[in-house]
PDB file of N, CA and C in Angstrom:
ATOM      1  N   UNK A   1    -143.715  22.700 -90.303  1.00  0.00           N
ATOM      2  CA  UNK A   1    -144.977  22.890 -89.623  1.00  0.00           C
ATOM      3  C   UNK A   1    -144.746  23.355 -88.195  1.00  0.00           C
ATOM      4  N   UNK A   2    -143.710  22.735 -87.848  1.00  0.00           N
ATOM      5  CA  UNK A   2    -143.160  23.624 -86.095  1.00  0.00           C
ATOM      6  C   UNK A   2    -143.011  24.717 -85.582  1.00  0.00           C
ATOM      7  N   UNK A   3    -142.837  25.676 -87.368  1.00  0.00           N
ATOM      8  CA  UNK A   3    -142.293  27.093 -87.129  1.00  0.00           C
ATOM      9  C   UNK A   3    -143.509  27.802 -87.285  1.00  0.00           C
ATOM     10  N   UNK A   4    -145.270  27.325 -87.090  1.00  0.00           N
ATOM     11  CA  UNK A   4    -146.255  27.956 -87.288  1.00  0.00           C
ATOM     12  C   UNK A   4    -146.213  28.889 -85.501  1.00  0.00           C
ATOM     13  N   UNK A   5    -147.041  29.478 -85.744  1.00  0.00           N
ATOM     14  CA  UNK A   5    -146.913  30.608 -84.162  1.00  0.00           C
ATOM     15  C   UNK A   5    -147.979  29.565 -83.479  1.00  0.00           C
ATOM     16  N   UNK A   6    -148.689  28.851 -83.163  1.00  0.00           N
ATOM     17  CA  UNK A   6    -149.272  27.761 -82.848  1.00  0.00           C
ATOM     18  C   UNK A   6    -149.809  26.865 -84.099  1.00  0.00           C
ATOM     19  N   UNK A   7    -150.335  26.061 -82.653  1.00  0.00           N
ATOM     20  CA  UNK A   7    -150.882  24.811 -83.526  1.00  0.00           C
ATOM     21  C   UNK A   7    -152.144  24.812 -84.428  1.00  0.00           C
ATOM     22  N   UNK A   8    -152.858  25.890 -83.830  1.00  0.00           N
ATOM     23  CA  UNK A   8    -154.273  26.448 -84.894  1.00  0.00           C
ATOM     24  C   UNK A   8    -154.049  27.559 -85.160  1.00  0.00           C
ATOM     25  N   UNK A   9    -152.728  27.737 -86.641  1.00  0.00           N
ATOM     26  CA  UNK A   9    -152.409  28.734 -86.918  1.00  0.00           C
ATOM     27  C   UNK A   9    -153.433  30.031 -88.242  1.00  0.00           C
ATOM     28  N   UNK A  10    -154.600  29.163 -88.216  1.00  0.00           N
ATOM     29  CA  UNK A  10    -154.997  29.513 -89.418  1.00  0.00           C
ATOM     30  C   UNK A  10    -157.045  29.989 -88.491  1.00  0.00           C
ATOM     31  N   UNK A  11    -156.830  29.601 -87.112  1.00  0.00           N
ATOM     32  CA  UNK A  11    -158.264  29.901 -86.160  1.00  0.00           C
ATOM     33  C   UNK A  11    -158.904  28.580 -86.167  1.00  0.00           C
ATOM     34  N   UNK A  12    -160.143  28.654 -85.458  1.00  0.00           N
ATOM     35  CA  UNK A  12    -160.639  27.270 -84.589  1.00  0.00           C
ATOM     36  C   UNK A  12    -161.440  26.823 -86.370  1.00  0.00           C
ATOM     37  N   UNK A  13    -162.276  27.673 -86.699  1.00  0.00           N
ATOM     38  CA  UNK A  13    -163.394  27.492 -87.299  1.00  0.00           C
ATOM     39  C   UNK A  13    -162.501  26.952 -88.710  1.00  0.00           C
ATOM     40  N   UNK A  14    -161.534  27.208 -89.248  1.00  0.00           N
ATOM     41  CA  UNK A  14    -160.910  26.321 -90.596  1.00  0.00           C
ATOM     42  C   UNK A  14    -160.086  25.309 -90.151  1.00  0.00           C
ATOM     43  N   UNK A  15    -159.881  25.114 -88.916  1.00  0.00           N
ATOM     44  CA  UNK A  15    -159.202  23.672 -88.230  1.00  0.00           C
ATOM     45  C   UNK A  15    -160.468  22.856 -88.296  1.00  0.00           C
ATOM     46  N   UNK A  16    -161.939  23.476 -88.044  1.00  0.00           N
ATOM     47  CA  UNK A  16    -162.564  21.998 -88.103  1.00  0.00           C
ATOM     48  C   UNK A  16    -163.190  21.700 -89.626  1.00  0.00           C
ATOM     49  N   UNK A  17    -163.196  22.892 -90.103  1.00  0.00           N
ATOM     50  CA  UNK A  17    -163.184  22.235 -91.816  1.00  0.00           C
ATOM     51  C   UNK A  17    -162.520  21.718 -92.053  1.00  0.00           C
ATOM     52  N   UNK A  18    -160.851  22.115 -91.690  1.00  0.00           N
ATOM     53  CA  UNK A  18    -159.963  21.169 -92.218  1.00  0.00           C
ATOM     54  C   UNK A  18    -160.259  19.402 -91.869  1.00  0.00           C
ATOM     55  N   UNK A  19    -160.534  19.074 -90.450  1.00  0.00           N
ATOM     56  CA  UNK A  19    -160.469  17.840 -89.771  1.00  0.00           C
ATOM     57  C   UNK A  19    -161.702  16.954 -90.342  1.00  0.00           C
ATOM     58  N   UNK A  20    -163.126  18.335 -91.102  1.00  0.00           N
ATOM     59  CA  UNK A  20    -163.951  17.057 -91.343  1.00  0.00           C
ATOM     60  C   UNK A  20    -163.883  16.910 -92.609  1.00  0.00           C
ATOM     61  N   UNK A  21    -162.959  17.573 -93.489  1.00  0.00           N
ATOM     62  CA  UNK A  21    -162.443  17.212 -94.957  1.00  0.00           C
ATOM     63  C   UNK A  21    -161.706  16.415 -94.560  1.00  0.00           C
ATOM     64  N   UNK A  22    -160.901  15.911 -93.745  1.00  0.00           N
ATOM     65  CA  UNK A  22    -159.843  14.790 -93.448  1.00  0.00           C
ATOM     66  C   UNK A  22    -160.321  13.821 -93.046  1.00  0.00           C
ATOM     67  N   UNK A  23    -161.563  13.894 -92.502  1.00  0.00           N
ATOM     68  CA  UNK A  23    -161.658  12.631 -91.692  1.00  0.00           C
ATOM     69  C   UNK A  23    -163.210  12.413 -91.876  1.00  0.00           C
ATOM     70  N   UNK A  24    -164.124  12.684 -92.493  1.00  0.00           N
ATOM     71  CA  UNK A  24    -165.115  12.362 -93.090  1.00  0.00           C
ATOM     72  C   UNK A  24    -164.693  12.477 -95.346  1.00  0.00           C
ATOM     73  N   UNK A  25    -164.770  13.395 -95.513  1.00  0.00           N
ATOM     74  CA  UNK A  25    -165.262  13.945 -96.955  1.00  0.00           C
ATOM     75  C   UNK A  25    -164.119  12.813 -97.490  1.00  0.00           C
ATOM     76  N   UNK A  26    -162.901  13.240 -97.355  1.00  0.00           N
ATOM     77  CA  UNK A  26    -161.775  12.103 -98.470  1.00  0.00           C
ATOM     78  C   UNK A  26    -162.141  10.917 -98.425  1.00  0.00           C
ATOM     79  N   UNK A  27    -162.238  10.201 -96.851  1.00  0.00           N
ATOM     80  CA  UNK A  27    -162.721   8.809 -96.972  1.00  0.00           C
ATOM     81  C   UNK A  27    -164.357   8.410 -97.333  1.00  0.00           C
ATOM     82  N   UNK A  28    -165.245   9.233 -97.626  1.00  0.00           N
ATOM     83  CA  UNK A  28    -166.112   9.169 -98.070  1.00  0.00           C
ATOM     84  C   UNK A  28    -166.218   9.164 -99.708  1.00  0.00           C
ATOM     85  N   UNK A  29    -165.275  10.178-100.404  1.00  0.00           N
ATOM     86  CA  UNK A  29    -164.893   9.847-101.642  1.00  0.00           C
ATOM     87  C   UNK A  29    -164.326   8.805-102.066  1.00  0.00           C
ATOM     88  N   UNK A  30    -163.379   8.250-101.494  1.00  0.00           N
ATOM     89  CA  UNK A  30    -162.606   7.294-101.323  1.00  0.00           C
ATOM     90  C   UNK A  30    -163.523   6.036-101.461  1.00  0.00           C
ATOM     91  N   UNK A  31    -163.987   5.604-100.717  1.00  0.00           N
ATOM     92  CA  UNK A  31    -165.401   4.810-100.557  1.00  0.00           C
ATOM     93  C   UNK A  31    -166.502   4.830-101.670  1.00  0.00           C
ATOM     94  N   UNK A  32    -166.965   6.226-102.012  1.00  0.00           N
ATOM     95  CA  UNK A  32    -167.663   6.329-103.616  1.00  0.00           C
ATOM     96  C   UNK A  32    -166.721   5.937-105.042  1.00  0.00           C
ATOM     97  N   UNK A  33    -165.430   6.043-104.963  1.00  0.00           N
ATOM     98  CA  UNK A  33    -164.437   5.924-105.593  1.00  0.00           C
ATOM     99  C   UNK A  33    -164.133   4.299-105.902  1.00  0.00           C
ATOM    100  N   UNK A  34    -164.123   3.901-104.908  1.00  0.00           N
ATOM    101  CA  UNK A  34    -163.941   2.206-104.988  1.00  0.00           C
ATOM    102  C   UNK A  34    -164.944   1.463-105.394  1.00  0.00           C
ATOM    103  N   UNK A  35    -165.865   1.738-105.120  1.00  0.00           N
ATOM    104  CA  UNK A  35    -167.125   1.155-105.292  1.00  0.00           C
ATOM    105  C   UNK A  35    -167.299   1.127-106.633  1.00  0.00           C
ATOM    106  N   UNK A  36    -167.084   2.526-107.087  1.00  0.00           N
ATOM    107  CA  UNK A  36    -167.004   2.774-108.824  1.00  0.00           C
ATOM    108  C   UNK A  36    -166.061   1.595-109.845  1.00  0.00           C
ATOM    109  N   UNK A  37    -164.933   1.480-108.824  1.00  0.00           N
ATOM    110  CA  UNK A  37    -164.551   0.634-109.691  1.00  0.00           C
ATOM    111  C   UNK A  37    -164.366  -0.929-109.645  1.00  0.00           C
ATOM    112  N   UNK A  38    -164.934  -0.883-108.555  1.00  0.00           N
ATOM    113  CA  UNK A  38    -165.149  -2.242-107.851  1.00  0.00           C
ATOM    114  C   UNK A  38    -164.106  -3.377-107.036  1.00  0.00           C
ATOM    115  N   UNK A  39    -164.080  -2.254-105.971  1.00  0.00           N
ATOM    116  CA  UNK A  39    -162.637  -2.650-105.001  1.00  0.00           C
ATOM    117  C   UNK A  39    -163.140  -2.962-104.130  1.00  0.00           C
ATOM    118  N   UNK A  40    -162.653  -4.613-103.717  1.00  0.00           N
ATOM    119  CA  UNK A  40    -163.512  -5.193-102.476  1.00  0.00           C
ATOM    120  C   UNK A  40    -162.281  -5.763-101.881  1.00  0.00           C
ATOM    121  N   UNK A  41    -163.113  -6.126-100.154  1.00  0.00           N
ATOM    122  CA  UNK A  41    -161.976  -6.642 -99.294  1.00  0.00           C
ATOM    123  C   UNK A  41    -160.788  -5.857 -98.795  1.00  0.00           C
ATOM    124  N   UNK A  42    -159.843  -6.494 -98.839  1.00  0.00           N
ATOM    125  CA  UNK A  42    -158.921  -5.522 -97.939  1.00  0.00           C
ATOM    126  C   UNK A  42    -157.908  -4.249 -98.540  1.00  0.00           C
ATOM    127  N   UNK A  43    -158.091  -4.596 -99.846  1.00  0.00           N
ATOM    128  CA  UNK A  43    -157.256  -3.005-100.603  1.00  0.00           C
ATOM    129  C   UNK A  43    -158.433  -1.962-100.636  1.00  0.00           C
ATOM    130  N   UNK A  44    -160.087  -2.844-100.734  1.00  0.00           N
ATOM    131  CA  UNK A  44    -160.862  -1.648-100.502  1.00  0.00           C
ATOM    132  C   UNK A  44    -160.739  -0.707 -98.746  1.00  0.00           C
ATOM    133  N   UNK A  45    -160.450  -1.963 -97.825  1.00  0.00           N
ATOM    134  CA  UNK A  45    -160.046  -1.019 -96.050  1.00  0.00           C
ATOM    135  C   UNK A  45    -159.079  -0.269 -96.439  1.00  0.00           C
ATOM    136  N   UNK A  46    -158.262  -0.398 -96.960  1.00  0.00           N
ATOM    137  CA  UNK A  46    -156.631  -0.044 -97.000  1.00  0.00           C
ATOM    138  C   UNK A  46    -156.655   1.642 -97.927  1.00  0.00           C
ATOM    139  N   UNK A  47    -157.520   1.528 -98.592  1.00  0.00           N
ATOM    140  CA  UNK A  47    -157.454   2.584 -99.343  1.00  0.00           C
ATOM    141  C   UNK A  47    -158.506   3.329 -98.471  1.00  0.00           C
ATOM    142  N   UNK A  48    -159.331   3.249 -98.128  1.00  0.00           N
ATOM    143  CA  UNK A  48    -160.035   4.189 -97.039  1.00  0.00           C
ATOM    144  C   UNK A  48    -159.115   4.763 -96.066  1.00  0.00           C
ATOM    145  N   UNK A  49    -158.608   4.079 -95.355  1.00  0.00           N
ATOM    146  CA  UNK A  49    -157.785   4.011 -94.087  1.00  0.00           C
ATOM    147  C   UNK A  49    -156.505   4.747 -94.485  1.00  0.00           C
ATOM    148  N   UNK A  50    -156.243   4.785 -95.887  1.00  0.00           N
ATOM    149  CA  UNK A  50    -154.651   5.829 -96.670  1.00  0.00           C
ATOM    150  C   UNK A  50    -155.598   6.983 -96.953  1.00  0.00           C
ATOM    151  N   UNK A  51    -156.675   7.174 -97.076  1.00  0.00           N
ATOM    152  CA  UNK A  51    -157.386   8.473 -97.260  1.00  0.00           C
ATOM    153  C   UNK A  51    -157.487   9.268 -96.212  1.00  0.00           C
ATOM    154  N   UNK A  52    -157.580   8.564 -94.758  1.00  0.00           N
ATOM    155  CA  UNK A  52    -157.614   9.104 -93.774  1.00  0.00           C
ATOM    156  C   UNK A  52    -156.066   9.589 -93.423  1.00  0.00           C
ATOM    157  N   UNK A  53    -155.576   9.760 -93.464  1.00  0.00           N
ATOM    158  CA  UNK A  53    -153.830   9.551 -93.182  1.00  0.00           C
ATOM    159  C   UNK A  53    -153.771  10.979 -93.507  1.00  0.00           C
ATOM    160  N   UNK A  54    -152.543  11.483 -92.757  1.00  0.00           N
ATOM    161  CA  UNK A  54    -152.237  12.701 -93.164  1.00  0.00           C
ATOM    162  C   UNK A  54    -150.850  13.225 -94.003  1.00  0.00           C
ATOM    163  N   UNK A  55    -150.972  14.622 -94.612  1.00  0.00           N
ATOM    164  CA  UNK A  55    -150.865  14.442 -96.230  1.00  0.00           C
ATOM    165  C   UNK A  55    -149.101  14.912 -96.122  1.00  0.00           C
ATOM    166  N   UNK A  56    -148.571  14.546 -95.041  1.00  0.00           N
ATOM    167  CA  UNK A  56    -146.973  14.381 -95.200  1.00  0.00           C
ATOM    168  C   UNK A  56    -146.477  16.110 -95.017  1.00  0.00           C
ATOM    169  N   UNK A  57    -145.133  15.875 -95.845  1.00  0.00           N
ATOM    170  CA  UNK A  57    -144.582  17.305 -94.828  1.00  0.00           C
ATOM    171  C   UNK A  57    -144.416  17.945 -96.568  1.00  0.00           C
ATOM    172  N   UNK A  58    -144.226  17.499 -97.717  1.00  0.00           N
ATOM    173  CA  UNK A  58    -143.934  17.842 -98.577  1.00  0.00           C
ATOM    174  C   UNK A  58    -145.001  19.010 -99.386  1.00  0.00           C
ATOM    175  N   UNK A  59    -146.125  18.574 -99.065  1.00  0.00           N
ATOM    176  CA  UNK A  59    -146.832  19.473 -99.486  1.00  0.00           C
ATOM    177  C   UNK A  59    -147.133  20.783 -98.784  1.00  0.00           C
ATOM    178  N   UNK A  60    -146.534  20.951 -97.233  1.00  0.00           N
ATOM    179  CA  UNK A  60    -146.278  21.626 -96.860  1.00  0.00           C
ATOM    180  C   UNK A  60    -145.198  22.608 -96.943  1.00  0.00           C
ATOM    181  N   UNK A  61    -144.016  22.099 -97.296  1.00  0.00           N
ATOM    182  CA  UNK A  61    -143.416  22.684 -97.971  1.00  0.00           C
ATOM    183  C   UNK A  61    -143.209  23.219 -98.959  1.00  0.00           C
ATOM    184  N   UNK A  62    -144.341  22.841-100.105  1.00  0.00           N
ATOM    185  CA  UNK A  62    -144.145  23.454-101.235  1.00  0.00           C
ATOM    186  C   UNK A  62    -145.049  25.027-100.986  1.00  0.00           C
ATOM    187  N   UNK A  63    -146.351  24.749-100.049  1.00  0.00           N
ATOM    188  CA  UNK A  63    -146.782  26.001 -99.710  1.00  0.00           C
ATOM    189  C   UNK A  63    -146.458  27.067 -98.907  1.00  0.00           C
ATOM    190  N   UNK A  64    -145.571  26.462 -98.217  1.00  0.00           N
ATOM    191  CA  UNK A  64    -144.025  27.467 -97.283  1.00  0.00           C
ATOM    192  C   UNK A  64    -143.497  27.804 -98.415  1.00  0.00           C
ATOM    193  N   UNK A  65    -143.294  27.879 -99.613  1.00  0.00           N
ATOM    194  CA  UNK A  65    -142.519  28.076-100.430  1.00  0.00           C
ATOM    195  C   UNK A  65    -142.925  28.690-101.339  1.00  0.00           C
ATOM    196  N   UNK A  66    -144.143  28.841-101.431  1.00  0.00           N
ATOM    197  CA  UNK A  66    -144.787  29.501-102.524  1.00  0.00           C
ATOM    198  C   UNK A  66    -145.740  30.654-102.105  1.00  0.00           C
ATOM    199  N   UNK A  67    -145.658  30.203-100.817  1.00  0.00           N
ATOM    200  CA  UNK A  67    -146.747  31.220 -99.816  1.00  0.00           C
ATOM    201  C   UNK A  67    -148.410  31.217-100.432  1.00  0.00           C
ATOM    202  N   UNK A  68    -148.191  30.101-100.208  1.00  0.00           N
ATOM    203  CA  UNK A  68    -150.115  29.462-100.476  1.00  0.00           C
ATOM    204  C   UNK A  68    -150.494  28.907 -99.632  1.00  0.00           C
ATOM    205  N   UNK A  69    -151.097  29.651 -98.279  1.00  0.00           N
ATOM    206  CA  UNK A  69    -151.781  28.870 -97.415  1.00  0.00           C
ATOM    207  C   UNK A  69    -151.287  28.146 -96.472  1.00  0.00           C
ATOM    208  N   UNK A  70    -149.952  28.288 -96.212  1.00  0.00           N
ATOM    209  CA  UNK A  70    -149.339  27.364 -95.186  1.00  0.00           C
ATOM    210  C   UNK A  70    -149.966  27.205 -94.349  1.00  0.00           C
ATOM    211  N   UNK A  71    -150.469  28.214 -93.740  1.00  0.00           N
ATOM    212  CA  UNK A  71    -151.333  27.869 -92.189  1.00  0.00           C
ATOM    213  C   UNK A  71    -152.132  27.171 -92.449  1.00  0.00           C
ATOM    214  N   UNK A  72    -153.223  27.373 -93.503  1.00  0.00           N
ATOM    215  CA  UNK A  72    -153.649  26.444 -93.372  1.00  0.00           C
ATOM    216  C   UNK A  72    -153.959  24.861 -93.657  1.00  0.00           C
ATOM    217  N   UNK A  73    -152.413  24.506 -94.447  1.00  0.00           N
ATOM    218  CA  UNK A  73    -151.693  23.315 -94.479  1.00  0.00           C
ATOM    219  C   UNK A  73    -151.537  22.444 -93.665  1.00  0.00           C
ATOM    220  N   UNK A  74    -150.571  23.620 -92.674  1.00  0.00           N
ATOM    221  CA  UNK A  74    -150.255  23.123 -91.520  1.00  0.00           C
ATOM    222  C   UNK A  74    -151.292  22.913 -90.386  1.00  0.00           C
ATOM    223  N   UNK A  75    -152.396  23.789 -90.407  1.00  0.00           N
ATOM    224  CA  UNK A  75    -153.594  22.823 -88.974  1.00  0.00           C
ATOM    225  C   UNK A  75    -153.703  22.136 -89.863  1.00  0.00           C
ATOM    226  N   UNK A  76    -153.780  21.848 -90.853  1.00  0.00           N
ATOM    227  CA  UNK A  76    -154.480  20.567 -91.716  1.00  0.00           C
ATOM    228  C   UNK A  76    -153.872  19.245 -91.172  1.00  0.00           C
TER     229      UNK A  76
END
């Protein structure tokens, strides 16, 4: 992700799609998701709070690698 030409390598306007799919929409699924199956207390916080989290370096690499979207992986 270091070797992007900046940090909003992909422009402003799909960095903030990216941020409110990250930080609203997953943990909002996440939340409809639990509920469904009836997850209460603290694995229900815990699994919200791992929804919010960001999605590691591996999947970035597989799209450095396949040339799918890295950039916009990486503002992700």
């Amino acid at each position: 992700m270091a070797s992007q030409p900046s940090i909003l390598a992909c422009g402003t306007q799909m960095a903030v799609v990216a941020i409110v799919l990250k930080f609203i929409a997953r943990p909002a699924l996440m939340v409809a998701s639990c509920l469904a199956i009836g997850l209460r207390g603290k694995l229900f916080k815990v699994a919200i709070v791992q929804a919010a989290l960001p999605q590691g370096i591996v999947p970035f690499v597989f799209a450095k690698q396949y040339n799918v979207h890295p950039a916009l992986l990486g503002t992700g």
